[in-house]
N, C-alpha and C. Protein backbone atom coordinates (compact mmCIF):
# COMPACT_ATOMS: atom_id res chain seq x y z
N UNK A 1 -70.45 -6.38 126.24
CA UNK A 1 -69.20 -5.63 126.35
C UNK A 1 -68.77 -5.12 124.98
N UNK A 2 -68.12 -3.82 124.68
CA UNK A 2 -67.59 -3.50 123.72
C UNK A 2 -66.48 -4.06 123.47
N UNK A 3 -66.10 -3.26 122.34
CA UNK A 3 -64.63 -4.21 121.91
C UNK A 3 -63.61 -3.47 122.20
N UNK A 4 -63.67 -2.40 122.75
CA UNK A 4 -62.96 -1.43 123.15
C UNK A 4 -62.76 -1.34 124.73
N UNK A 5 -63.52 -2.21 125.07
CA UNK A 5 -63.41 -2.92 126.65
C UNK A 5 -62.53 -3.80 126.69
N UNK A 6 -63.17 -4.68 125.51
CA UNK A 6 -62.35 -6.21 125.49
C UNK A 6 -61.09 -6.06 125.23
N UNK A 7 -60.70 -5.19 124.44
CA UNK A 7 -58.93 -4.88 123.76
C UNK A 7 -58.34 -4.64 125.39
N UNK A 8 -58.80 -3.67 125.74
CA UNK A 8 -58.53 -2.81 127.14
C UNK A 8 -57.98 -4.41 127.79
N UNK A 9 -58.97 -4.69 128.33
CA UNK A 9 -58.47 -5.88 129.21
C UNK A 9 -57.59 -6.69 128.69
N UNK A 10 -57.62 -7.19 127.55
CA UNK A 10 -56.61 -8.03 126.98
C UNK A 10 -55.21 -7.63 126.99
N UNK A 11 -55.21 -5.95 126.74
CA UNK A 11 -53.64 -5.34 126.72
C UNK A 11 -53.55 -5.02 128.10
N UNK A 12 -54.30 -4.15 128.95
CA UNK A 12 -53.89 -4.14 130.29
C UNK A 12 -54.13 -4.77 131.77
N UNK A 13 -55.08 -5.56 131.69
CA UNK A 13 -55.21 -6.13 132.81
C UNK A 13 -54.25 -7.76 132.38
N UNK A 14 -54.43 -8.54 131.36
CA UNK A 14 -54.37 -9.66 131.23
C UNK A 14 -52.69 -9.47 130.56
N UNK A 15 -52.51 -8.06 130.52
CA UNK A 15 -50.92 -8.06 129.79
C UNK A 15 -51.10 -8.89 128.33
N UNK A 16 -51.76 -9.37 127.46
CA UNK A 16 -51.24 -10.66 126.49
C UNK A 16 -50.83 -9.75 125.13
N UNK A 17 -49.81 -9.79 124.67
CA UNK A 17 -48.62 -9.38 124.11
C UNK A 17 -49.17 -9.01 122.50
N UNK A 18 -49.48 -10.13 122.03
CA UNK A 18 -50.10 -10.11 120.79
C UNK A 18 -51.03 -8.31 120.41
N UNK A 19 -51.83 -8.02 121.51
CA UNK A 19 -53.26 -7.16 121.73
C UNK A 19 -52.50 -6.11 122.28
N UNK A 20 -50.88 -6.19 122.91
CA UNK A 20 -50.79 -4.41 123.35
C UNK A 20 -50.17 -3.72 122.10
N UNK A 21 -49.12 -5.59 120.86
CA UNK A 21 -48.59 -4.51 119.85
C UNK A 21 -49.76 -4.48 118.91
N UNK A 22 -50.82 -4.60 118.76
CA UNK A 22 -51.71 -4.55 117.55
C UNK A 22 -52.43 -3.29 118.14
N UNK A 23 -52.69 -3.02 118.92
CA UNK A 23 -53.05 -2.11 119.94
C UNK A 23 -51.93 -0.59 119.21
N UNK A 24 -50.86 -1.04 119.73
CA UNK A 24 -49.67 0.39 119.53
C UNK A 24 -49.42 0.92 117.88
N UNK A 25 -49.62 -0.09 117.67
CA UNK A 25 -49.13 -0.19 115.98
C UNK A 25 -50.74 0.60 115.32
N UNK A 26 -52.12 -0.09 115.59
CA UNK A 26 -53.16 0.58 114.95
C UNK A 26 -53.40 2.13 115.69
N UNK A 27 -52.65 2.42 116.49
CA UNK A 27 -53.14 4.13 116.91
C UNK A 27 -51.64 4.64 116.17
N UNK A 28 -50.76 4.07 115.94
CA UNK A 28 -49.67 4.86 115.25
C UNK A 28 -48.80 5.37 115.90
N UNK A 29 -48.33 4.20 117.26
CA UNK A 29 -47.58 4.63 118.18
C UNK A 29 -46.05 4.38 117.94
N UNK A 30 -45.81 3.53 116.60
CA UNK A 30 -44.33 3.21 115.86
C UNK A 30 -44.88 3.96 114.88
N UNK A 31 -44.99 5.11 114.20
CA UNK A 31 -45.28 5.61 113.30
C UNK A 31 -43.99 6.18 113.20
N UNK A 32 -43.63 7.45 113.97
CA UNK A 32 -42.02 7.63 114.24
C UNK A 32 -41.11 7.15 114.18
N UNK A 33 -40.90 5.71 114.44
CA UNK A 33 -39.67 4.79 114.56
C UNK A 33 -39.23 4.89 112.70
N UNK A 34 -39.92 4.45 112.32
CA UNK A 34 -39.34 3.93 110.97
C UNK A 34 -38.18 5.03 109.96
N UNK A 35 -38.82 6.22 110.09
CA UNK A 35 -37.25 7.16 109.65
C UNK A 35 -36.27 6.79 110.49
N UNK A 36 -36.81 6.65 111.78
CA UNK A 36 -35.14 6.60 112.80
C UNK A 36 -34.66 5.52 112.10
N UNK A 37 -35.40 4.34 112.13
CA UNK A 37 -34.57 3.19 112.51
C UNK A 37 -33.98 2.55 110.99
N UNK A 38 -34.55 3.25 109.78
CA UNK A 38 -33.82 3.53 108.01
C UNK A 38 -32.75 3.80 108.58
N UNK A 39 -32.27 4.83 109.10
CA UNK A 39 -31.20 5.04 109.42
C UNK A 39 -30.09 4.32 109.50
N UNK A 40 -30.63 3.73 110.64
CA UNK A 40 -29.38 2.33 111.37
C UNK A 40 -29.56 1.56 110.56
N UNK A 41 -30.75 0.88 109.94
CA UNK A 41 -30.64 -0.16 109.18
C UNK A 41 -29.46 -0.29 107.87
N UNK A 42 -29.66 1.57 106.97
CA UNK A 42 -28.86 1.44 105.74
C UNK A 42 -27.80 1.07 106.27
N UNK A 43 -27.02 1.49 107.90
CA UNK A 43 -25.28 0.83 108.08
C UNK A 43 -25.62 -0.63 108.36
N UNK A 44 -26.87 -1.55 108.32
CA UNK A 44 -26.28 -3.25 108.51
C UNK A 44 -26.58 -3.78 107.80
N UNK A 45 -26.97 -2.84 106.64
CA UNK A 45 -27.85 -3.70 105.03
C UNK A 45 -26.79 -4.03 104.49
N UNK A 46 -25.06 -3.45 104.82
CA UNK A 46 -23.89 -4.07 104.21
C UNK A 46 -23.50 -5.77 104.76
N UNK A 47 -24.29 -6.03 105.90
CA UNK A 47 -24.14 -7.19 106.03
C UNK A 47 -24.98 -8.23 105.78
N UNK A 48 -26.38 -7.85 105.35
CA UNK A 48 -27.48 -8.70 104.44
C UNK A 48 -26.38 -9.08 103.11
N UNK A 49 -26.03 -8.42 102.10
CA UNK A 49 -25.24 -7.99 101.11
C UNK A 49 -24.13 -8.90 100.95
N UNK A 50 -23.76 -9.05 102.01
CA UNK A 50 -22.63 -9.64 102.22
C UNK A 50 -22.44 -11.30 102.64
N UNK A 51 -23.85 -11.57 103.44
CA UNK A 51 -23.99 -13.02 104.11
C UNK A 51 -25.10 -13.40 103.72
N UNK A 52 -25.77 -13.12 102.51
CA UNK A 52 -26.97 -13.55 102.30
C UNK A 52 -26.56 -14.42 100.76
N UNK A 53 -25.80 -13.97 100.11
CA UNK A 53 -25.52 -14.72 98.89
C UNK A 53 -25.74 -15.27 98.16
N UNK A 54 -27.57 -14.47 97.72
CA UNK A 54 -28.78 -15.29 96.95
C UNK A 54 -29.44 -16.39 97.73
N UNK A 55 -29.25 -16.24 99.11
CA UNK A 55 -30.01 -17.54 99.74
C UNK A 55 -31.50 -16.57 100.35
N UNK A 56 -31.98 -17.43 101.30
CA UNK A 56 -32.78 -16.82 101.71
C UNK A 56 -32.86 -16.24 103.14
N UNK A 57 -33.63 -15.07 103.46
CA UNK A 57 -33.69 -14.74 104.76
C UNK A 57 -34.81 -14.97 105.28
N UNK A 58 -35.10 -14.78 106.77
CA UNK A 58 -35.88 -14.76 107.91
C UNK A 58 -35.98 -13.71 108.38
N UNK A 59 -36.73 -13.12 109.02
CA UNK A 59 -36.62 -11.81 109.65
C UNK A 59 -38.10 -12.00 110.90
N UNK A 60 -37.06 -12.02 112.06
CA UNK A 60 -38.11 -12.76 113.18
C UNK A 60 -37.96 -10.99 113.54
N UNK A 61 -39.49 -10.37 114.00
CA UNK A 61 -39.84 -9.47 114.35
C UNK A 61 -39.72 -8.11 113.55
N UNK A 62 -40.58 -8.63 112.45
CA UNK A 62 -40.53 -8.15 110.93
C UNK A 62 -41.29 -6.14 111.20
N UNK A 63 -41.96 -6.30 111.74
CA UNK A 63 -42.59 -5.16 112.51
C UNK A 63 -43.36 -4.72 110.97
N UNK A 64 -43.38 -3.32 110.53
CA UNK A 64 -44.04 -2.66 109.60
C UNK A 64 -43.25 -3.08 108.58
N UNK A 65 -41.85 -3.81 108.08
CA UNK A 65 -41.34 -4.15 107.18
C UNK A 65 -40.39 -2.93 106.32
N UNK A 66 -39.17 -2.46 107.65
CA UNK A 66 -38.58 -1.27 107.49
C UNK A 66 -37.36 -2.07 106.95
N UNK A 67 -37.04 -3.08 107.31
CA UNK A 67 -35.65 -4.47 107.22
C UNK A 67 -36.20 -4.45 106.41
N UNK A 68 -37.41 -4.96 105.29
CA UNK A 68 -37.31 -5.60 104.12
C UNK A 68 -37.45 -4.64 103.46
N UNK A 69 -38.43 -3.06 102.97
CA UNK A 69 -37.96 -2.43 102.82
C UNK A 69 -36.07 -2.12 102.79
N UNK A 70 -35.35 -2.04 103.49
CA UNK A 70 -33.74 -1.64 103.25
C UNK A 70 -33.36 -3.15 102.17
N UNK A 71 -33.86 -3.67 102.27
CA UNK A 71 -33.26 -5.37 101.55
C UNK A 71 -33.39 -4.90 99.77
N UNK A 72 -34.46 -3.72 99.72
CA UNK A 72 -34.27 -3.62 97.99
C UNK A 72 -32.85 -3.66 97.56
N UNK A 73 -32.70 -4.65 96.32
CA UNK A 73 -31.53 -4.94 95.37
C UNK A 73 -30.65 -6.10 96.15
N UNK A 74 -30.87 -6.17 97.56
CA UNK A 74 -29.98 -7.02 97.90
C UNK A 74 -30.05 -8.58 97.31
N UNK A 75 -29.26 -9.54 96.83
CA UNK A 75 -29.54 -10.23 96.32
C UNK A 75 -30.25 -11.73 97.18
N UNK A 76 -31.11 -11.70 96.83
CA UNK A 76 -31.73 -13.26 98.05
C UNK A 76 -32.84 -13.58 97.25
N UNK A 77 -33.26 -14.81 97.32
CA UNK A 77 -34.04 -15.90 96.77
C UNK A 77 -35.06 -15.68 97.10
N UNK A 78 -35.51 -15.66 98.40
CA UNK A 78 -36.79 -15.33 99.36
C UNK A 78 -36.64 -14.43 100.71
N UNK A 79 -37.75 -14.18 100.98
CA UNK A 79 -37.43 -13.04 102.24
C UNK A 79 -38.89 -13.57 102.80
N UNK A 80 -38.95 -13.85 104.58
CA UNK A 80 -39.90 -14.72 105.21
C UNK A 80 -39.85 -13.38 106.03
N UNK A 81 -40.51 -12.90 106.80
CA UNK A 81 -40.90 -12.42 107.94
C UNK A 81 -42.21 -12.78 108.66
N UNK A 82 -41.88 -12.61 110.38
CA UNK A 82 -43.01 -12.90 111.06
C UNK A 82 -42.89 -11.73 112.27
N UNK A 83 -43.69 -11.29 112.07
CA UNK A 83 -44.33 -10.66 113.44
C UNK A 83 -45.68 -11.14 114.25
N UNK A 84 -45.70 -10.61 116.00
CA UNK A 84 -46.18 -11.04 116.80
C UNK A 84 -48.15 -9.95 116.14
N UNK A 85 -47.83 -8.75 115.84
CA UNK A 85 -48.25 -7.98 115.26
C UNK A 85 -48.88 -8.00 113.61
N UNK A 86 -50.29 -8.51 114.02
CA UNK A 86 -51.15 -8.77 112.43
C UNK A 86 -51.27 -7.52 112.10
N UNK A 87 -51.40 -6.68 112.48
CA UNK A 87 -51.75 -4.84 112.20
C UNK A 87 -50.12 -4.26 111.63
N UNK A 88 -49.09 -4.83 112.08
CA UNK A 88 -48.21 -4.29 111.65
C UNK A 88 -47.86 -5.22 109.95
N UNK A 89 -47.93 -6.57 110.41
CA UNK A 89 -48.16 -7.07 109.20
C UNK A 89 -48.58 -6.74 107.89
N UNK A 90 -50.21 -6.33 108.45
CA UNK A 90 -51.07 -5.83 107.09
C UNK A 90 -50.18 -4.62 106.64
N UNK A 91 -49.76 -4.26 107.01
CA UNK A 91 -48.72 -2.82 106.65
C UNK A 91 -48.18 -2.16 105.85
N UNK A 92 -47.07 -3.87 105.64
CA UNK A 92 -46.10 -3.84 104.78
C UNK A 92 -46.16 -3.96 102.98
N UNK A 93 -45.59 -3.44 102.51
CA UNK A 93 -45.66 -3.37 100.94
C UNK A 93 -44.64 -4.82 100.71
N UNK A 94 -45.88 -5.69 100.40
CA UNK A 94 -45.34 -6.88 100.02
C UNK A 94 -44.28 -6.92 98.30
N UNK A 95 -43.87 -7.79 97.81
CA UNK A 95 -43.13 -7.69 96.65
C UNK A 95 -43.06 -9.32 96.45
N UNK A 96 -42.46 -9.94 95.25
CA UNK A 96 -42.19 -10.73 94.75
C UNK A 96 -41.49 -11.42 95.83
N UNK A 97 -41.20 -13.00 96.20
CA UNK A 97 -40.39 -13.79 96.58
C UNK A 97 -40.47 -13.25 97.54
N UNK A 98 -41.41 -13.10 98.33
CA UNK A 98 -41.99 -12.77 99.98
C UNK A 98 -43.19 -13.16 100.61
N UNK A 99 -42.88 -13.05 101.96
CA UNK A 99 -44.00 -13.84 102.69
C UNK A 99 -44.17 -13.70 104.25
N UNK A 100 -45.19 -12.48 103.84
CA UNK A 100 -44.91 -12.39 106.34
C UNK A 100 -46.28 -12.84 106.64
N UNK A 101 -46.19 -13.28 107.87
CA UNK A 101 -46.97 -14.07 108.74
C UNK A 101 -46.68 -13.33 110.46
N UNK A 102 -47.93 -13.15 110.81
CA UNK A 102 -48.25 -13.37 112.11
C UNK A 102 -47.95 -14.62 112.71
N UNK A 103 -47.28 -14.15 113.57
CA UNK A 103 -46.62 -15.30 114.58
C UNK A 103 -45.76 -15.13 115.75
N UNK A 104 -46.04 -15.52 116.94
CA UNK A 104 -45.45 -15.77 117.79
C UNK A 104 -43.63 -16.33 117.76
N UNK A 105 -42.84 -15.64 117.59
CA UNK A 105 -41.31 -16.39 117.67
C UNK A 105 -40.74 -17.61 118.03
N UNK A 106 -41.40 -17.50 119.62
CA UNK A 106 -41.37 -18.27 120.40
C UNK A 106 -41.59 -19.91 119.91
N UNK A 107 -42.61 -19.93 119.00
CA UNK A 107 -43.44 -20.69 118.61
C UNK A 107 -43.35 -21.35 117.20
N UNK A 108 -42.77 -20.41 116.89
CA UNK A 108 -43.01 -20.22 114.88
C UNK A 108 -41.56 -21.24 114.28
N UNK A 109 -42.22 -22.55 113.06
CA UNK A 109 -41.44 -23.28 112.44
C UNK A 109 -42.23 -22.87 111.24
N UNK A 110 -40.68 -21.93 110.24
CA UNK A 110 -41.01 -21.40 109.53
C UNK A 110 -40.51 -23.07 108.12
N UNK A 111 -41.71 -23.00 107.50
CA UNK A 111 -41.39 -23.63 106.54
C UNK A 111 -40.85 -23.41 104.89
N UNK A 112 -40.01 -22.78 105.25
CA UNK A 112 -39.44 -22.54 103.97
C UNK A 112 -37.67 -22.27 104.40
N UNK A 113 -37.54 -23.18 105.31
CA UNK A 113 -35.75 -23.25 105.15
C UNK A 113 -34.84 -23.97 104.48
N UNK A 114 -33.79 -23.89 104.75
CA UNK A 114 -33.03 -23.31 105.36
C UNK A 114 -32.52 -21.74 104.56
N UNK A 115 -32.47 -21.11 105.83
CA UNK A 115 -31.64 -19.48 105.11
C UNK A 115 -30.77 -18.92 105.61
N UNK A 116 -30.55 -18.77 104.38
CA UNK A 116 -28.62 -17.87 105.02
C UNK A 116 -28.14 -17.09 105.81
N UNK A 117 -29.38 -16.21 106.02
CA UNK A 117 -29.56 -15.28 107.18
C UNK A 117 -30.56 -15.59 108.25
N UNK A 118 -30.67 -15.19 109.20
CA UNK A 118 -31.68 -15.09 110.06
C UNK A 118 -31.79 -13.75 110.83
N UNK A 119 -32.37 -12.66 110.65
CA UNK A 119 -32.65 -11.23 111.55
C UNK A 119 -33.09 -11.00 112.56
N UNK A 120 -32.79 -10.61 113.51
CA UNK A 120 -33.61 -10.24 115.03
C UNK A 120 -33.28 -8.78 115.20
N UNK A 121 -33.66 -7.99 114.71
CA UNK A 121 -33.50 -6.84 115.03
C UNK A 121 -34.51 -6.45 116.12
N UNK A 122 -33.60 -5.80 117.09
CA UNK A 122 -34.74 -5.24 118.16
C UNK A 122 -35.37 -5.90 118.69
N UNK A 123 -35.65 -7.13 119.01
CA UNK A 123 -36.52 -8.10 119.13
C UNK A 123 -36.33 -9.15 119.91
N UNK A 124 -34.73 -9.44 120.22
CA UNK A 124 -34.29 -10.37 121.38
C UNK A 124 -34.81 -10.21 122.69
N UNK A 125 -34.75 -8.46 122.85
CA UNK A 125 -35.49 -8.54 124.35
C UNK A 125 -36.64 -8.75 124.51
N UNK A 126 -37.37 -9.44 123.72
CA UNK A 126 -39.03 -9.68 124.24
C UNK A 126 -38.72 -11.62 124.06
N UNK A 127 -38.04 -12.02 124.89
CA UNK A 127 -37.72 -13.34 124.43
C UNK A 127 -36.97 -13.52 126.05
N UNK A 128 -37.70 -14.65 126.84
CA UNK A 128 -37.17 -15.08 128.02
C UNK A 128 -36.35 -15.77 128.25
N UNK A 129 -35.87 -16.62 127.12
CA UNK A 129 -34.62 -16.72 126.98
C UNK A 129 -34.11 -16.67 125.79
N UNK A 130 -33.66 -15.43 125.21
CA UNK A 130 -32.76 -15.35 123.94
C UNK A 130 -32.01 -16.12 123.82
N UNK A 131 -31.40 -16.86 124.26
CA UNK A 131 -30.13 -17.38 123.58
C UNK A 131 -30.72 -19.06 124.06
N UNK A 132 -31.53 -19.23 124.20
CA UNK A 132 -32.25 -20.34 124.17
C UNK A 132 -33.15 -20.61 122.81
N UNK A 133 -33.41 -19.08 122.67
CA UNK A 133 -34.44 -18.77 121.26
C UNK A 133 -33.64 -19.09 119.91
N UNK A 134 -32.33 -18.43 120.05
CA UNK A 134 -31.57 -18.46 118.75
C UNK A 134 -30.95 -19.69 118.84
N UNK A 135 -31.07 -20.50 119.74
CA UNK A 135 -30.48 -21.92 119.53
C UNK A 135 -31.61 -22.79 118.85
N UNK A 136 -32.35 -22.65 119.46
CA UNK A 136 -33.89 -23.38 118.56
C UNK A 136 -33.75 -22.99 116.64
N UNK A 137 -33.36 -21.86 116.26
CA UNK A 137 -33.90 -21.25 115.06
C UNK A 137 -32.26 -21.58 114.35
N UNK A 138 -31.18 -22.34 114.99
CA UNK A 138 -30.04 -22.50 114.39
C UNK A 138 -30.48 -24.01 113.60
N UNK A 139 -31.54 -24.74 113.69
CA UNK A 139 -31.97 -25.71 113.31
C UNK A 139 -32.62 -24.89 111.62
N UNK A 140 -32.98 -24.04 111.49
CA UNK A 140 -33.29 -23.16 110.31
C UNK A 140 -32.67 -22.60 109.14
N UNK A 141 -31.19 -22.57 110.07
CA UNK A 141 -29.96 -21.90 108.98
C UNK A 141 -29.54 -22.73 107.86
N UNK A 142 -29.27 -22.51 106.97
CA UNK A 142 -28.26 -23.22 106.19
C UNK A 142 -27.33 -23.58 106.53
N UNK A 143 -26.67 -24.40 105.40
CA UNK A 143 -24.65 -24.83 106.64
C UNK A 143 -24.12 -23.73 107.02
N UNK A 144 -23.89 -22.52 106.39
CA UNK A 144 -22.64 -21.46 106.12
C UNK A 144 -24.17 -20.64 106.71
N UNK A 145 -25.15 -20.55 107.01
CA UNK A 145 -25.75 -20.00 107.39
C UNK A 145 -25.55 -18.98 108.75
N UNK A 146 -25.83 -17.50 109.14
CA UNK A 146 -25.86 -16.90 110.47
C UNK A 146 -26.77 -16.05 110.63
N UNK A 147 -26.84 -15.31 111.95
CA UNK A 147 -27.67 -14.57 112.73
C UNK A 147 -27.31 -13.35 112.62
N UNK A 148 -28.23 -12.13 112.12
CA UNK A 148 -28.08 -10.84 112.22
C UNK A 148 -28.69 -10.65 113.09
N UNK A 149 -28.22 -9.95 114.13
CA UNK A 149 -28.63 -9.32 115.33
C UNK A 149 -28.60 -7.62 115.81
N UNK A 150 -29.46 -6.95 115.76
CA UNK A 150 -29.46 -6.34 116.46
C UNK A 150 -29.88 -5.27 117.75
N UNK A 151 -29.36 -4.88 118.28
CA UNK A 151 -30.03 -4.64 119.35
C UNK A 151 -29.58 -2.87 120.09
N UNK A 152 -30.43 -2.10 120.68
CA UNK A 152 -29.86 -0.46 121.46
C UNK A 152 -28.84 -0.95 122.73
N UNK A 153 -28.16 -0.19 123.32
CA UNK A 153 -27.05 -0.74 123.88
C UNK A 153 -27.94 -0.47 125.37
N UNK A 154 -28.29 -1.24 126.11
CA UNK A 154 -28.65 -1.15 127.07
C UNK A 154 -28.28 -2.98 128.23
N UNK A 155 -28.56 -2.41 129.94
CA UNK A 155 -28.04 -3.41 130.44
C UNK A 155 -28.69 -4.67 129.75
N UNK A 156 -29.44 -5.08 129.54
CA UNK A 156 -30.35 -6.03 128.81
C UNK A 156 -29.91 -6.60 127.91
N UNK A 157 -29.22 -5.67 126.85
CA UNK A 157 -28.74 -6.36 125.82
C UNK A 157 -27.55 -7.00 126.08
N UNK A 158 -27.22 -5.90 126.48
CA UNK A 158 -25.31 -6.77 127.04
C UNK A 158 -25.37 -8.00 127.68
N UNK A 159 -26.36 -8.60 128.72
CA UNK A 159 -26.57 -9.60 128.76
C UNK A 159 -26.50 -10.14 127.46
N UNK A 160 -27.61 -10.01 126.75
CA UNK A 160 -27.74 -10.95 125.76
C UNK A 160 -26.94 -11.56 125.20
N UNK A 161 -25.43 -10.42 125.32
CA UNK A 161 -24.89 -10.66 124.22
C UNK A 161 -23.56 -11.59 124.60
N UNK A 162 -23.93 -11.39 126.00
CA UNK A 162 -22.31 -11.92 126.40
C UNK A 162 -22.97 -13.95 127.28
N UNK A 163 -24.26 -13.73 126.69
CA UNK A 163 -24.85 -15.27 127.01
C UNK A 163 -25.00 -15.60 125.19
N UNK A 164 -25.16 -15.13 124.61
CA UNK A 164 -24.99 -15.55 123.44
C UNK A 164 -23.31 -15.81 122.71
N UNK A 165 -22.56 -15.19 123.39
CA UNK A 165 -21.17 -15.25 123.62
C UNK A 165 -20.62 -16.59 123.51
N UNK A 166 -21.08 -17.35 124.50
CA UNK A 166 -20.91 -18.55 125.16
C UNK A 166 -21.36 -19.67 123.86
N UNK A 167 -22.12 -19.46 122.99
CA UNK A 167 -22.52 -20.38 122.10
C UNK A 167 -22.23 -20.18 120.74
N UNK A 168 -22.25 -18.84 120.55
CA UNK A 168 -21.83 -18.24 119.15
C UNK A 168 -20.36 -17.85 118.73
N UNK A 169 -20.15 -18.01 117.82
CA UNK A 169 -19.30 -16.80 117.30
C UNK A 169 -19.65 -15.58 117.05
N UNK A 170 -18.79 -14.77 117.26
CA UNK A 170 -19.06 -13.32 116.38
C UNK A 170 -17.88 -13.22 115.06
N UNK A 171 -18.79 -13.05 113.98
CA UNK A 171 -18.38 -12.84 112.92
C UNK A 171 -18.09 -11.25 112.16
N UNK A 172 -18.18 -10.32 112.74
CA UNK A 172 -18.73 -9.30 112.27
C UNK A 172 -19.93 -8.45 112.99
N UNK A 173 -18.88 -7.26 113.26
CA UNK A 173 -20.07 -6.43 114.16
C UNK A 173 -19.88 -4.89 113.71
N UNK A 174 -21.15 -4.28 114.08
CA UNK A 174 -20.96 -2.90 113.88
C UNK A 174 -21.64 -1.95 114.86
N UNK A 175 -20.99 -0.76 115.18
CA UNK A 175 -21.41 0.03 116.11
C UNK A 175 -22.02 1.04 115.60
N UNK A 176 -23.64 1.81 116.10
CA UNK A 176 -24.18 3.16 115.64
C UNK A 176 -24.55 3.57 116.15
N UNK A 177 -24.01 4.94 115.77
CA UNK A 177 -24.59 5.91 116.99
C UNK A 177 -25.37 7.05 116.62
N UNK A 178 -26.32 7.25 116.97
CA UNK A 178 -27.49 8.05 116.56
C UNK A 178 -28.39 8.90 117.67
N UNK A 179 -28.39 10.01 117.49
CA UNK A 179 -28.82 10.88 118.90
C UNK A 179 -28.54 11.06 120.20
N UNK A 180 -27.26 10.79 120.08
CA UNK A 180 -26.97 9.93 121.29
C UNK A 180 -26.93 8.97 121.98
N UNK A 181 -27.33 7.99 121.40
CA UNK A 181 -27.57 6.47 121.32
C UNK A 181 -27.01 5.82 120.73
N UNK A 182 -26.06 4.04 121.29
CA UNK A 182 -25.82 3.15 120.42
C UNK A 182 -26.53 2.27 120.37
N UNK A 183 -26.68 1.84 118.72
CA UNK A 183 -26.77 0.30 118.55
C UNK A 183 -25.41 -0.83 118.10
N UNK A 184 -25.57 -1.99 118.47
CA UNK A 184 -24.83 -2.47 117.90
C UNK A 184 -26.07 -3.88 116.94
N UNK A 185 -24.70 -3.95 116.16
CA UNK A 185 -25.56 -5.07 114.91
C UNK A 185 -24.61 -5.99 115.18
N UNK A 186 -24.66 -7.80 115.09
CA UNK A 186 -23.47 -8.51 114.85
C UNK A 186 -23.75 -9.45 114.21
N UNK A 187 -22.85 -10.01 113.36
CA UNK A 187 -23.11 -11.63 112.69
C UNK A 187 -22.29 -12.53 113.84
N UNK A 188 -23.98 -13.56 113.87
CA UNK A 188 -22.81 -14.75 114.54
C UNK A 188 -23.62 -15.98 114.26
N UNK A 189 -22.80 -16.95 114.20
CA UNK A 189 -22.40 -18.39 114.07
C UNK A 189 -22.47 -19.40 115.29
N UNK A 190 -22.78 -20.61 115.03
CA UNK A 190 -23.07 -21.37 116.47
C UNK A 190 -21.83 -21.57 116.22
N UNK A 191 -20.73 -22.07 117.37
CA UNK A 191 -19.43 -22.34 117.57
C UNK A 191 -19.53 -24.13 117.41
């Protein structure tokens, strides 16, 4: 069998997650995203800035490394990212006091905590239970430590957000709107 069989089956018959984004990412199917999503990012890099306070971050679903990219000058100790995506991984323009890894979310005990931040951009909805997920990774934070979140405004998220409701605080949120589209970003806190 080729390997161009084997990918095939792995991303579409067998669905396994890992092989459809290494798959999307090596034909250059997020190639587009990353101007868009600079965009939204420069309005929530005021809240890296703001809640990161020389500590360190996380950034669960690090993708091509458009979040750490926007993080230049911000002040933090270390910057961890993991994506599900080794192809998007290899990607990124690494820098000093950094470190991404392939990895499953679901799964992943990142060893280098606790950090002040923790990021999920875009990324809650591939998670069967989000707010089961961000309760696991509140074991990660620092004391004064929280969750940057964000997510496109769709029924999905609003779930998310109003079951994450129930456990968190919201500290700080922001709304963007872009092409006709919102996102929202929020800081929150376990209650």
């Amino acid at each position: 069998m080729t390997n161009r069989f084997i990918s095939f089956i792995r991303r579409k018959v067998l669905r396994i997650d890992k092989y459809r984004w290494d798959y999307q990412y090596s034909v250059g199917q997020w190639d587009g995203l990353k101007t868009q999503e600079m965009l939204r990012l420069n309005a929530a890099r005021n809240f890296l800035i703001e809640y990161t306070k020389g500590g360190k971050i996380l950034e669960i679903g690090c993708g091509e490394g458009v979040f750490f990219e926007n993080a230049i000058g911000v002040n933090y100790s270390f910057y961890e990212g993991i994506d599900l995506s080794e192809v998007a991984i290899s990607r990124i323009k690494k820098r000093e006091k950094s470190l991404f890894i392939g990895a499953d979310m679901e799964k992943y005990e990142p060893a280098n905590s606790p950090f002040a931040i923790i990021v999920f951009n875009e990324v809650l909805y591939y998670s069967k239970k989000p707010v089961d997920l961000l309760k696991r990774y509140c074991q990660y934070l620092a004391k004064d430590g929280v969750f940057l979140i964000g997510m496109y405004d769709t029924e999905k998220s609003t779930n998310i957000w109003l079951g994450a409701s129930k456990v968190f605080s919201e500290l700080d949120s922001l709304k963007v709107h872009q092409d006709s589209k919102v996102w929202y970003y929020k800081i929150l806190k376990l209650k």
